[in-house]
PDB file of N, CA and C in Angstrom:
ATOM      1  N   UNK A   1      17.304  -0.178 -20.606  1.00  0.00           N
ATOM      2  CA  UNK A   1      16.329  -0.526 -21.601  1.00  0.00           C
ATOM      3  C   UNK A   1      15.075  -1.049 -20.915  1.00  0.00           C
ATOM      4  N   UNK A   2      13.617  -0.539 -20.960  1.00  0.00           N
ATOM      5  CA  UNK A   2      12.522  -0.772 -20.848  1.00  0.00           C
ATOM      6  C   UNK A   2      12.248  -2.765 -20.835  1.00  0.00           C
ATOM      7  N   UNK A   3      12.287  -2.802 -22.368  1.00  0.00           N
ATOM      8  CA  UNK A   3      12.257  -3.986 -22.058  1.00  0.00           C
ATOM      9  C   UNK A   3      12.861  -5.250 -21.583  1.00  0.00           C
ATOM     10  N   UNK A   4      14.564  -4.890 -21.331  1.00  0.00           N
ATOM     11  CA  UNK A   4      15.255  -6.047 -20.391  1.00  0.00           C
ATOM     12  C   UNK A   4      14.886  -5.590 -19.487  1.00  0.00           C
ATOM     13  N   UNK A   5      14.576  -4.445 -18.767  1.00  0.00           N
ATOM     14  CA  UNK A   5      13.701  -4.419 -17.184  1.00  0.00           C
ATOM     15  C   UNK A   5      12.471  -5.505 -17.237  1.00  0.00           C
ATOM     16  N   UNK A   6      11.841  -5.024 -17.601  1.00  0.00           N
ATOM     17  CA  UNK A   6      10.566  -6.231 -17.674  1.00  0.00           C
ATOM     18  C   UNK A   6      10.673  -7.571 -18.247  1.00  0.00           C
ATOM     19  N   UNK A   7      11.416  -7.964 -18.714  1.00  0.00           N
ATOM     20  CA  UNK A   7      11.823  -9.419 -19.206  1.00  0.00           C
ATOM     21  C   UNK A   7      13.085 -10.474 -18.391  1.00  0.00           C
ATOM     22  N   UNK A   8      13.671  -9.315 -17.325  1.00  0.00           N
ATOM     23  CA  UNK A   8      14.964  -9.754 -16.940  1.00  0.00           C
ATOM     24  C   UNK A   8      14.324 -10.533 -15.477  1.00  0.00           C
ATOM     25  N   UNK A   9      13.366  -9.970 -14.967  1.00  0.00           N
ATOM     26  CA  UNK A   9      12.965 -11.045 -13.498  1.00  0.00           C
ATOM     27  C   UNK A   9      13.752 -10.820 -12.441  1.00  0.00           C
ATOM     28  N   UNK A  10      14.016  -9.661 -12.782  1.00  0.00           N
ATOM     29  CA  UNK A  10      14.798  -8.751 -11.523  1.00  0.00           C
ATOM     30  C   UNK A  10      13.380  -8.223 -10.641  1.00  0.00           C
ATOM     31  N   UNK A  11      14.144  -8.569  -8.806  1.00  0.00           N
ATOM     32  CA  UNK A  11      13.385  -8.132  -8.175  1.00  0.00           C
ATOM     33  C   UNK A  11      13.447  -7.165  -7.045  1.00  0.00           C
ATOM     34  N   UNK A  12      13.769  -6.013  -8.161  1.00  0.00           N
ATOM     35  CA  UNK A  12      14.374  -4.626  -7.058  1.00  0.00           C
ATOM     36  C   UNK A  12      13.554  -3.554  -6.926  1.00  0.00           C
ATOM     37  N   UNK A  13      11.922  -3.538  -7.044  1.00  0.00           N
ATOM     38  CA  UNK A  13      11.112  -2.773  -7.392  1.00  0.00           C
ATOM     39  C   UNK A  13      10.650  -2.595  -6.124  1.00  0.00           C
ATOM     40  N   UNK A  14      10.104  -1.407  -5.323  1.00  0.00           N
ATOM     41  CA  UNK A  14       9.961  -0.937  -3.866  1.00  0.00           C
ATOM     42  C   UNK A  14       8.740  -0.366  -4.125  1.00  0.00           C
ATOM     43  N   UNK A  15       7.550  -0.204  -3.054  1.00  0.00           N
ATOM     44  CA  UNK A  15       7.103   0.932  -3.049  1.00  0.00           C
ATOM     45  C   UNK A  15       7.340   1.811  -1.691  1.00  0.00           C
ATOM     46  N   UNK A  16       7.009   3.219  -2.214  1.00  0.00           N
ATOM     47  CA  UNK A  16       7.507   4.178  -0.709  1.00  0.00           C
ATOM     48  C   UNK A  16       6.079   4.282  -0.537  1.00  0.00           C
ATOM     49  N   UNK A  17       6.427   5.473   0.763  1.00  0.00           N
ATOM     50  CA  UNK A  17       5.308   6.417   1.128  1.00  0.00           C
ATOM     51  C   UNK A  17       5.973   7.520   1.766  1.00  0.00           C
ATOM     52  N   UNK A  18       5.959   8.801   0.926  1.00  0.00           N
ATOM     53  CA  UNK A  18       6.365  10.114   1.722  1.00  0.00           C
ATOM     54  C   UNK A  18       5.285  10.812   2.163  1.00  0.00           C
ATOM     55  N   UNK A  19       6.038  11.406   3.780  1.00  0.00           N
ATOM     56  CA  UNK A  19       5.493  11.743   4.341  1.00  0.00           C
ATOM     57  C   UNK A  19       5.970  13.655   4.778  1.00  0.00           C
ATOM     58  N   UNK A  20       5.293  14.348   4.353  1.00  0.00           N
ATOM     59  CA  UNK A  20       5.390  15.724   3.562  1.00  0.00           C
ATOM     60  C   UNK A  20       5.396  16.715   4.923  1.00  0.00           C
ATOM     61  N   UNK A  21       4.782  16.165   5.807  1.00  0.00           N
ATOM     62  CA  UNK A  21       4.991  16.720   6.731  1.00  0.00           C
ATOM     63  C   UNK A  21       6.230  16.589   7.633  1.00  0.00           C
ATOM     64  N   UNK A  22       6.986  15.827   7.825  1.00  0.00           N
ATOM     65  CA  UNK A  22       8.600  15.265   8.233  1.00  0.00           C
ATOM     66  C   UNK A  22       9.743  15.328   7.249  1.00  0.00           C
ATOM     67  N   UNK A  23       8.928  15.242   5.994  1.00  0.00           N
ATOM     68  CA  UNK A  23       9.868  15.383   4.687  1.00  0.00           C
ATOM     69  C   UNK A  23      10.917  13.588   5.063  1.00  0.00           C
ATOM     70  N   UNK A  24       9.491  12.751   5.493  1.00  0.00           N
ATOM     71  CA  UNK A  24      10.535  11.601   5.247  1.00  0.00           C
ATOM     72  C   UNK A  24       9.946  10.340   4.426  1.00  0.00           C
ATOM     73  N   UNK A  25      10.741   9.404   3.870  1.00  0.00           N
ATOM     74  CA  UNK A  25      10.047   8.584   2.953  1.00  0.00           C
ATOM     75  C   UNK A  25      10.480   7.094   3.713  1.00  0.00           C
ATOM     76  N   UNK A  26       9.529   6.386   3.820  1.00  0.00           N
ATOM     77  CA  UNK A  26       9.682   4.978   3.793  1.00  0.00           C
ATOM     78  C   UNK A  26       9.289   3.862   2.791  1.00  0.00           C
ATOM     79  N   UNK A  27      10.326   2.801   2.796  1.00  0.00           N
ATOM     80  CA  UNK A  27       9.633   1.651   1.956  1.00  0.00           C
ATOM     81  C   UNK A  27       8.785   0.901   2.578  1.00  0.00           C
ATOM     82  N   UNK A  28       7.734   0.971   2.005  1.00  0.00           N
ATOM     83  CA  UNK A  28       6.415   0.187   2.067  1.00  0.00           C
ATOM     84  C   UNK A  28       6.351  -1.372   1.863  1.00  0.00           C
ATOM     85  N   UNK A  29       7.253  -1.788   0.480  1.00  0.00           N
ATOM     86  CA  UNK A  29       7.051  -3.041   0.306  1.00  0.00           C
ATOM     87  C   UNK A  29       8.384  -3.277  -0.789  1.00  0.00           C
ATOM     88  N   UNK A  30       9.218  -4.133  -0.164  1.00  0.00           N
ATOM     89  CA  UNK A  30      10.761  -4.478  -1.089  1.00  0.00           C
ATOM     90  C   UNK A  30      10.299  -5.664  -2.395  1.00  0.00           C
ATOM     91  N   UNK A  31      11.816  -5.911  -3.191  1.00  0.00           N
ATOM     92  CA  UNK A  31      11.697  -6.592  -3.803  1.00  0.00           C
ATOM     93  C   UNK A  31      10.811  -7.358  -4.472  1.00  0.00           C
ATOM     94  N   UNK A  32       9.599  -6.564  -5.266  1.00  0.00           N
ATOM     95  CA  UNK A  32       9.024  -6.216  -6.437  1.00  0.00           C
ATOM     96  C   UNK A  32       9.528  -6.567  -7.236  1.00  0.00           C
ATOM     97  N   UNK A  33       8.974  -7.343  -8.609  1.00  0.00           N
ATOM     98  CA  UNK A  33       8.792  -7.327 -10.063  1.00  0.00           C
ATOM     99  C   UNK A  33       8.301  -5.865 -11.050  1.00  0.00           C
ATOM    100  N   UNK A  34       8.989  -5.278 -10.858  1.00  0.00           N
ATOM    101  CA  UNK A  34       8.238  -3.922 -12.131  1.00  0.00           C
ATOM    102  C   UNK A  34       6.993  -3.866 -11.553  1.00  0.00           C
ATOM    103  N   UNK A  35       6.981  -3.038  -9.953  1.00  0.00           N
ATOM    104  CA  UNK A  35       5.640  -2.524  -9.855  1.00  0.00           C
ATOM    105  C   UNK A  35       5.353  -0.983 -10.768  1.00  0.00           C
ATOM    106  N   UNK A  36       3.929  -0.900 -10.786  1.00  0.00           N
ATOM    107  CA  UNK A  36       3.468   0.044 -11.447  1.00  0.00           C
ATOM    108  C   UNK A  36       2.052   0.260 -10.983  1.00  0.00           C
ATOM    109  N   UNK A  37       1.531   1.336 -11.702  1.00  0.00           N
ATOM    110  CA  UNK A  37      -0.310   1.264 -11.142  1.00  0.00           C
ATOM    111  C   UNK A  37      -0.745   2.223 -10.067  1.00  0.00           C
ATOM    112  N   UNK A  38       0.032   2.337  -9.076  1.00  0.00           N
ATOM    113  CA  UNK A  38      -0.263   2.618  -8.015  1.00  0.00           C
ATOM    114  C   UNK A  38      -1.644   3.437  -7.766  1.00  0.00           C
ATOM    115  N   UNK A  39      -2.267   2.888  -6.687  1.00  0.00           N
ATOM    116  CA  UNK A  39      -3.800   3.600  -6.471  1.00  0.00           C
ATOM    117  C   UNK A  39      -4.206   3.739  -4.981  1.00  0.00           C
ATOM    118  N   UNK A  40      -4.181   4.906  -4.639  1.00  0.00           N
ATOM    119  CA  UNK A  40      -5.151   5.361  -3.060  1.00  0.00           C
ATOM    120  C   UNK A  40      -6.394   5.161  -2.700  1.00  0.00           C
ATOM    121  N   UNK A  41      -7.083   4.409  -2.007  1.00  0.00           N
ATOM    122  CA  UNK A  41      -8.539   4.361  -1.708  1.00  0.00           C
ATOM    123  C   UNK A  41      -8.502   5.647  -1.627  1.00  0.00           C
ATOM    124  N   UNK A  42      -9.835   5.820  -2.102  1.00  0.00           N
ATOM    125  CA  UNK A  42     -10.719   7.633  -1.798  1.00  0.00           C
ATOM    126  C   UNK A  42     -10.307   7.754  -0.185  1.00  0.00           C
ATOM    127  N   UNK A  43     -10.764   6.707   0.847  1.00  0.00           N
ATOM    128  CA  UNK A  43     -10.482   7.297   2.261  1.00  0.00           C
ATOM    129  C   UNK A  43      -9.138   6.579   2.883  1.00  0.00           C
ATOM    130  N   UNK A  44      -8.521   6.654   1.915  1.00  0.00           N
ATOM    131  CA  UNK A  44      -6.683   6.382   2.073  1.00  0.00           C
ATOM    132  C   UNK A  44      -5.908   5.561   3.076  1.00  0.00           C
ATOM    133  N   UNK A  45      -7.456   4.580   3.091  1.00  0.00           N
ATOM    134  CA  UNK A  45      -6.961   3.172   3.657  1.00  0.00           C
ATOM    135  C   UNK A  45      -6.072   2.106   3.453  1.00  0.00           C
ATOM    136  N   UNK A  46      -5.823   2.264   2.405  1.00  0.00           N
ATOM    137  CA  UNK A  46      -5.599   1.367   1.538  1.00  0.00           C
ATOM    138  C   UNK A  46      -5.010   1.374   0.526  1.00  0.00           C
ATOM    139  N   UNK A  47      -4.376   0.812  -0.165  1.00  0.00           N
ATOM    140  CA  UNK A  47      -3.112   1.126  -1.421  1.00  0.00           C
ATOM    141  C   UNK A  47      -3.506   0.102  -2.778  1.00  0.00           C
ATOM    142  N   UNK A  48      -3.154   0.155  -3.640  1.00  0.00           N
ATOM    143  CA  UNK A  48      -3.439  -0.653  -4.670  1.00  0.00           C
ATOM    144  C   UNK A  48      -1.638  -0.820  -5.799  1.00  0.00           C
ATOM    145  N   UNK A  49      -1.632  -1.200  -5.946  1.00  0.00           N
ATOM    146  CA  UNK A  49      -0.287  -1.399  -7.305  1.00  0.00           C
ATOM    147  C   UNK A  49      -0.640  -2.939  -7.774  1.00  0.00           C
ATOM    148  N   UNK A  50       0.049  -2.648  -9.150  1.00  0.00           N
ATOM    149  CA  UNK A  50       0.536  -4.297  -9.696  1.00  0.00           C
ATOM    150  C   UNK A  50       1.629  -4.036  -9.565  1.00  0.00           C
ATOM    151  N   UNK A  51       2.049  -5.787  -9.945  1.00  0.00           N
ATOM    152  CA  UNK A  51       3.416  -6.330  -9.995  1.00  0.00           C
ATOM    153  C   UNK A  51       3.361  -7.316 -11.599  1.00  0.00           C
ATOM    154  N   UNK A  52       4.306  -6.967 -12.122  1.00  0.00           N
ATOM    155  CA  UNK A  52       4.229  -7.562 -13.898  1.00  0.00           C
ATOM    156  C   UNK A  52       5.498  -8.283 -13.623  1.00  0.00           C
ATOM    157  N   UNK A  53       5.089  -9.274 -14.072  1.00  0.00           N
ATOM    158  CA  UNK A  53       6.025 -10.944 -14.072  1.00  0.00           C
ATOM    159  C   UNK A  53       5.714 -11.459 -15.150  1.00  0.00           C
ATOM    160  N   UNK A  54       7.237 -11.715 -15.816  1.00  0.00           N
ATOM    161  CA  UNK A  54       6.862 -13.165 -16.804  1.00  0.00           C
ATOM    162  C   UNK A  54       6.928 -14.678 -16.602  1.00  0.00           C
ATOM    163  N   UNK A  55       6.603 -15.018 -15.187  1.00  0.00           N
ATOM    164  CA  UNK A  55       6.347 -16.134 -15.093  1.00  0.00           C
ATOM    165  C   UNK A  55       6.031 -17.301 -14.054  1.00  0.00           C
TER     166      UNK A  55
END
């Protein structure tokens, strides 16, 4: 259920980064609150996401 994910304060949310040329993926950043958002600088320096917490 959508909303006991986001209300429960569980912190199992990861971000990756695959890499298409190796066909391999790594985690970027563990134990997250319900990340979401995710955004690439134009010159792909740089990463953007939120993290949604109730508290």
């Amino acid at each position: 259920n959508f909303m006991q994910l986001v209300f429960s304060g569980e912190h199992s949310g990861r971000l990756f980064k695959y890499d298409p040329a190796k066909m391999e993926t790594t985690v970027l950043v563990r134990n997250l609150a319900f990340p979401n958002g995710v955004s690439l600088s134009k010159d792909k320096s740089f990463v953007v996401f939120s993290e949604c917490t109730i508290g």
